[in-house]
Protein backbone atom coordinates (compact mmCIF):
# COMPACT_ATOMS: atom_id res chain seq x y z
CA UNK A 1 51.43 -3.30 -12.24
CA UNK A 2 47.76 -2.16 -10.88
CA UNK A 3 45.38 -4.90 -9.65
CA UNK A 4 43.22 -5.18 -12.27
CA UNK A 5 40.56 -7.43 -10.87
CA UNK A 6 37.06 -7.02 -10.40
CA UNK A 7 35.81 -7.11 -6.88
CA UNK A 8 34.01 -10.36 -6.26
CA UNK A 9 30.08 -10.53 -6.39
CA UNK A 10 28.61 -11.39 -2.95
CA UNK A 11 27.22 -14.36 -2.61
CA UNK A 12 23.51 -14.49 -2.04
CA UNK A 13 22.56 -17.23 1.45
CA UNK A 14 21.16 -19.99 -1.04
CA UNK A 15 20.02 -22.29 1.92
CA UNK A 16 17.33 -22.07 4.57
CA UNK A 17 19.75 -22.02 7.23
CA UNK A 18 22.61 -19.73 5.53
CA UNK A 19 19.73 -17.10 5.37
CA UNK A 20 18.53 -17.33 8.95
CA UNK A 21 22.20 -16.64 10.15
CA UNK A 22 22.67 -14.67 7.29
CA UNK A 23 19.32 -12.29 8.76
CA UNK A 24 20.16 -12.81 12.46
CA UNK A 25 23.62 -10.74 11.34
CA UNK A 26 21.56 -8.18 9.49
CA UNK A 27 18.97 -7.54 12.91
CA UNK A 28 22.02 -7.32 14.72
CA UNK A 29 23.51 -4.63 12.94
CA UNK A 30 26.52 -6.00 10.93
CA UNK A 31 27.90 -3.86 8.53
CA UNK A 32 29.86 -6.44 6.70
CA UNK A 33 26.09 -7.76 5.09
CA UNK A 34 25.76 -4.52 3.42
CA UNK A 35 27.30 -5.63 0.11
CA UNK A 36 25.28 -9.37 0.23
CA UNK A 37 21.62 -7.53 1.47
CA UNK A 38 21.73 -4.38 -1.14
CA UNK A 39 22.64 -7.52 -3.57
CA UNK A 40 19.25 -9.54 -2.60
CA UNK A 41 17.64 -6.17 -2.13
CA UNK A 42 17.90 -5.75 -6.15
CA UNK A 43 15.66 -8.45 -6.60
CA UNK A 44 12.26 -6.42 -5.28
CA UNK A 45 10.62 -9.51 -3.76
CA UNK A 46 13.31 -9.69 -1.24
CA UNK A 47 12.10 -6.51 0.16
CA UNK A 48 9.49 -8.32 2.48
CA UNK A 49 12.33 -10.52 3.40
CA UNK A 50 13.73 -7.13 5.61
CA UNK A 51 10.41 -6.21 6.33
CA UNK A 52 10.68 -3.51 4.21
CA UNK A 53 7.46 -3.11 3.41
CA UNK A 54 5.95 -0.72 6.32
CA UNK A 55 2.38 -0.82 4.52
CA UNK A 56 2.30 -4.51 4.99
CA UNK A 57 3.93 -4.29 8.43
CA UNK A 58 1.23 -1.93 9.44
CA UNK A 59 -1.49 -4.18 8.02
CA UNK A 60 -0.19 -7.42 9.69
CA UNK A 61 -0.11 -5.08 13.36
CA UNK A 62 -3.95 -4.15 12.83
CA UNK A 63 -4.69 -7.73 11.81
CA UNK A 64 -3.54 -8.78 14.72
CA UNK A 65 -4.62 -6.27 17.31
CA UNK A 66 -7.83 -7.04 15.84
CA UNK A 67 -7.82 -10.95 15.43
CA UNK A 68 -5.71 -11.60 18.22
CA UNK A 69 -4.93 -15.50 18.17
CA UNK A 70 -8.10 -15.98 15.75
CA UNK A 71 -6.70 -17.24 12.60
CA UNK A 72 -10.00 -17.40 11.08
CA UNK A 73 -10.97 -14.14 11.78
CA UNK A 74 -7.68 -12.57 10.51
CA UNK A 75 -7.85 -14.73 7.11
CA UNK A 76 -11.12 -13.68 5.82
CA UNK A 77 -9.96 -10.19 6.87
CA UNK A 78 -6.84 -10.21 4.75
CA UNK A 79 -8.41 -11.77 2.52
CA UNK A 80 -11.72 -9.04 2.22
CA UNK A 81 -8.61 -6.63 2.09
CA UNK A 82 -7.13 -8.16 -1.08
CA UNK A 83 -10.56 -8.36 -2.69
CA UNK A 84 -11.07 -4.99 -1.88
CA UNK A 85 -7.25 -4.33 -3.57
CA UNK A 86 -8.65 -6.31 -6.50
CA UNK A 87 -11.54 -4.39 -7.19
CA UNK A 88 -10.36 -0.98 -6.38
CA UNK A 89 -7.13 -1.47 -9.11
CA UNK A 90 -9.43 -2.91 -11.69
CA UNK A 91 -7.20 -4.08 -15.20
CA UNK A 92 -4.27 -1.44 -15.53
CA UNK A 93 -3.32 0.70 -12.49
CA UNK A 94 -1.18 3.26 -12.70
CA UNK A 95 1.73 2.96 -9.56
CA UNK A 96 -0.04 5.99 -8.11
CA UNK A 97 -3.57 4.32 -8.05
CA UNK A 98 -1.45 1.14 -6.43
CA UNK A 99 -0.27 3.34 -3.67
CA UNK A 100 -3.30 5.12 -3.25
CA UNK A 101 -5.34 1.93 -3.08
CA UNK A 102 -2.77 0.81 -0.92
CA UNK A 103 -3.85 3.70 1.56
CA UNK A 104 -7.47 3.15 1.10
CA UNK A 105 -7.54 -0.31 2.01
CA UNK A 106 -5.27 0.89 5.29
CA UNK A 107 -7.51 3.42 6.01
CA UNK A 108 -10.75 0.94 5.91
CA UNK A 109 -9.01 -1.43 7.95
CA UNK A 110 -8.66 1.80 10.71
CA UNK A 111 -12.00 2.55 10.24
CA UNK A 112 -12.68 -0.91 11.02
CA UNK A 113 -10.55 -1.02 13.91
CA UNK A 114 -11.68 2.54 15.16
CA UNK A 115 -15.67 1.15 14.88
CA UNK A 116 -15.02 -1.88 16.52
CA UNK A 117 -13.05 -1.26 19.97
CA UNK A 118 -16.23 2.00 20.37
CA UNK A 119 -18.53 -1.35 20.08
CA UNK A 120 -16.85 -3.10 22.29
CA UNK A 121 -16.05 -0.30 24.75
CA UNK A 122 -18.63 -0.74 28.02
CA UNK A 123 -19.15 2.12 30.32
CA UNK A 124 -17.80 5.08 28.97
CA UNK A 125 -17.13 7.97 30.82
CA UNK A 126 -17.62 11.37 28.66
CA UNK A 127 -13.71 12.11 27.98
CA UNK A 128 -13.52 8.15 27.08
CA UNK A 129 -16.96 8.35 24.87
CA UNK A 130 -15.10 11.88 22.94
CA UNK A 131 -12.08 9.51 22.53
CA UNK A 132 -13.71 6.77 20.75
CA UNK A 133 -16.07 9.28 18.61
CA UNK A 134 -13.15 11.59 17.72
CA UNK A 135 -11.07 8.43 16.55
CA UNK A 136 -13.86 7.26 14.87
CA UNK A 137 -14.19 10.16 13.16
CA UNK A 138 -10.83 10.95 12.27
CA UNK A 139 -10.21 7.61 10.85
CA UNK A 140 -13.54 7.74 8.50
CA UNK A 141 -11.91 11.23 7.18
CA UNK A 142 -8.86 9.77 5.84
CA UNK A 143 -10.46 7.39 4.37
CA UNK A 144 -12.84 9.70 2.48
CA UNK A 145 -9.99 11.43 1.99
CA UNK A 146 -7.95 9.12 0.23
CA UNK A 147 -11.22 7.59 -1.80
CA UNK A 148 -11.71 11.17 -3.03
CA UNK A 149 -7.77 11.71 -4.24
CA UNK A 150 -8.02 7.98 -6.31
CA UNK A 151 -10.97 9.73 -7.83
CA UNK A 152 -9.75 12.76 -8.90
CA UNK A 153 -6.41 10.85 -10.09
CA UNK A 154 -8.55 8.49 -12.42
CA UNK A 155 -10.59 11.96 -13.07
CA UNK A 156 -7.63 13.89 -14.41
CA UNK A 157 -6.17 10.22 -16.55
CA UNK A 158 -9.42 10.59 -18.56
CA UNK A 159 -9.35 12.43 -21.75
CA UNK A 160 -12.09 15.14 -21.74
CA UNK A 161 -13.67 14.78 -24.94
CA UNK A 162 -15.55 18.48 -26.44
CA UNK A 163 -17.71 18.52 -29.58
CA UNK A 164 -18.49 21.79 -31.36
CA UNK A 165 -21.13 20.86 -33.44
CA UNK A 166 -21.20 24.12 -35.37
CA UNK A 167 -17.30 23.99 -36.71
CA UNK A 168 -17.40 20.01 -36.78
CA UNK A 169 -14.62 19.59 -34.49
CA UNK A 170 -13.90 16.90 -31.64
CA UNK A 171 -11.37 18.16 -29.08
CA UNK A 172 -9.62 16.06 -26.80
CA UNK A 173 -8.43 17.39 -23.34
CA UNK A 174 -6.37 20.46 -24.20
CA UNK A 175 -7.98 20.89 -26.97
CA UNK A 176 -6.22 19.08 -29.76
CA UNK A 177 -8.44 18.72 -32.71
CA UNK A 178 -9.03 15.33 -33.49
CA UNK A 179 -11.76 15.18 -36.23
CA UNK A 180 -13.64 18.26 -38.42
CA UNK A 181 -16.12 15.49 -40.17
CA UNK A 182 -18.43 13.68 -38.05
């Protein structure tokens, strides 16, 4: 007669120290964690866990190039960035305007960066001054660039509204008539 068993669950590390060994395996490449990490990796929370999250990765790297062992510095920093996150998403983003704002708070924080190492730069030879400008530059671009694209996004999500006063009509977007009396 066939097996007719269900193959077990894995079990989830549910101590401190079961998931330190358990992510020392996974950095060290063992296959047999597969089934238990794509089992925490269902629960989207435990995606920083893996460092999954190469946005926040990235952030954390600039932070620190920047801050360097200044925990003050790199607080208020973070925390500017999450204000700035805050603002930018206002009540009811869509998951595009999340990523988007996502890239326009990177791209700041590059700008930043870029601005500050010219500042701090002494003595700059002409291919060295080029550098810094050009960096400068580039990084200000994509962040225009990425400002611009959340604006035409939240452009395109807002329903055009016409009025033709002579027929009475009030046309939404493509042109749906929504009201002949006024």
């Amino acid at each position: 007669m066939a097996n007719l068993t269900k193959p077990s669950e894995p079990v989830v590390p549910s101590t401190n120290d079961e998931l330190r060994a358990f992510l020392k395996r996974t950095e060290a490449g063992d296959k047999s964690t597969l089934p238990v990490l794509r089992k925490m990796l269902e629960n989207p929370s435990a995606i920083s866990l893996f460092s999954g999250d190469a946005a926040a990765l990235a952030e954390r790297s600039f932070l620190d190039a920047l801050g360097g062992n200044n925990l003050g510095f790199k607080e208020a920093l973070a925390r500017k960035m999450e204000l700035m996150r805050t603002e930018l998403a206002g009540p009811n983003p869509t998951p595009l305007e999340r990523l988007l704002i996502e890239r326009i708070v990177a791209c700041w924080l590059q700008v930043q960066d870029a601005d500050s190492r010219y500042a701090q730069a002494k003595d700059l030879n002409r291919q060295w001054l080029e550098f810094f400008i050009g960096r400068m530059d580039r990084a200000n671009k994509r962040y225009l660039a990425a400002l611009k694209t959340l604006a035409q996004i939240r452009k395109l999500a807002v329903p055009v509204l016409q009025f033709n006063i002579a027929k009475k009509q009030t046309n939404i977007a493509a042109g749906a008539v929504v009201s002949d009396n006024f």
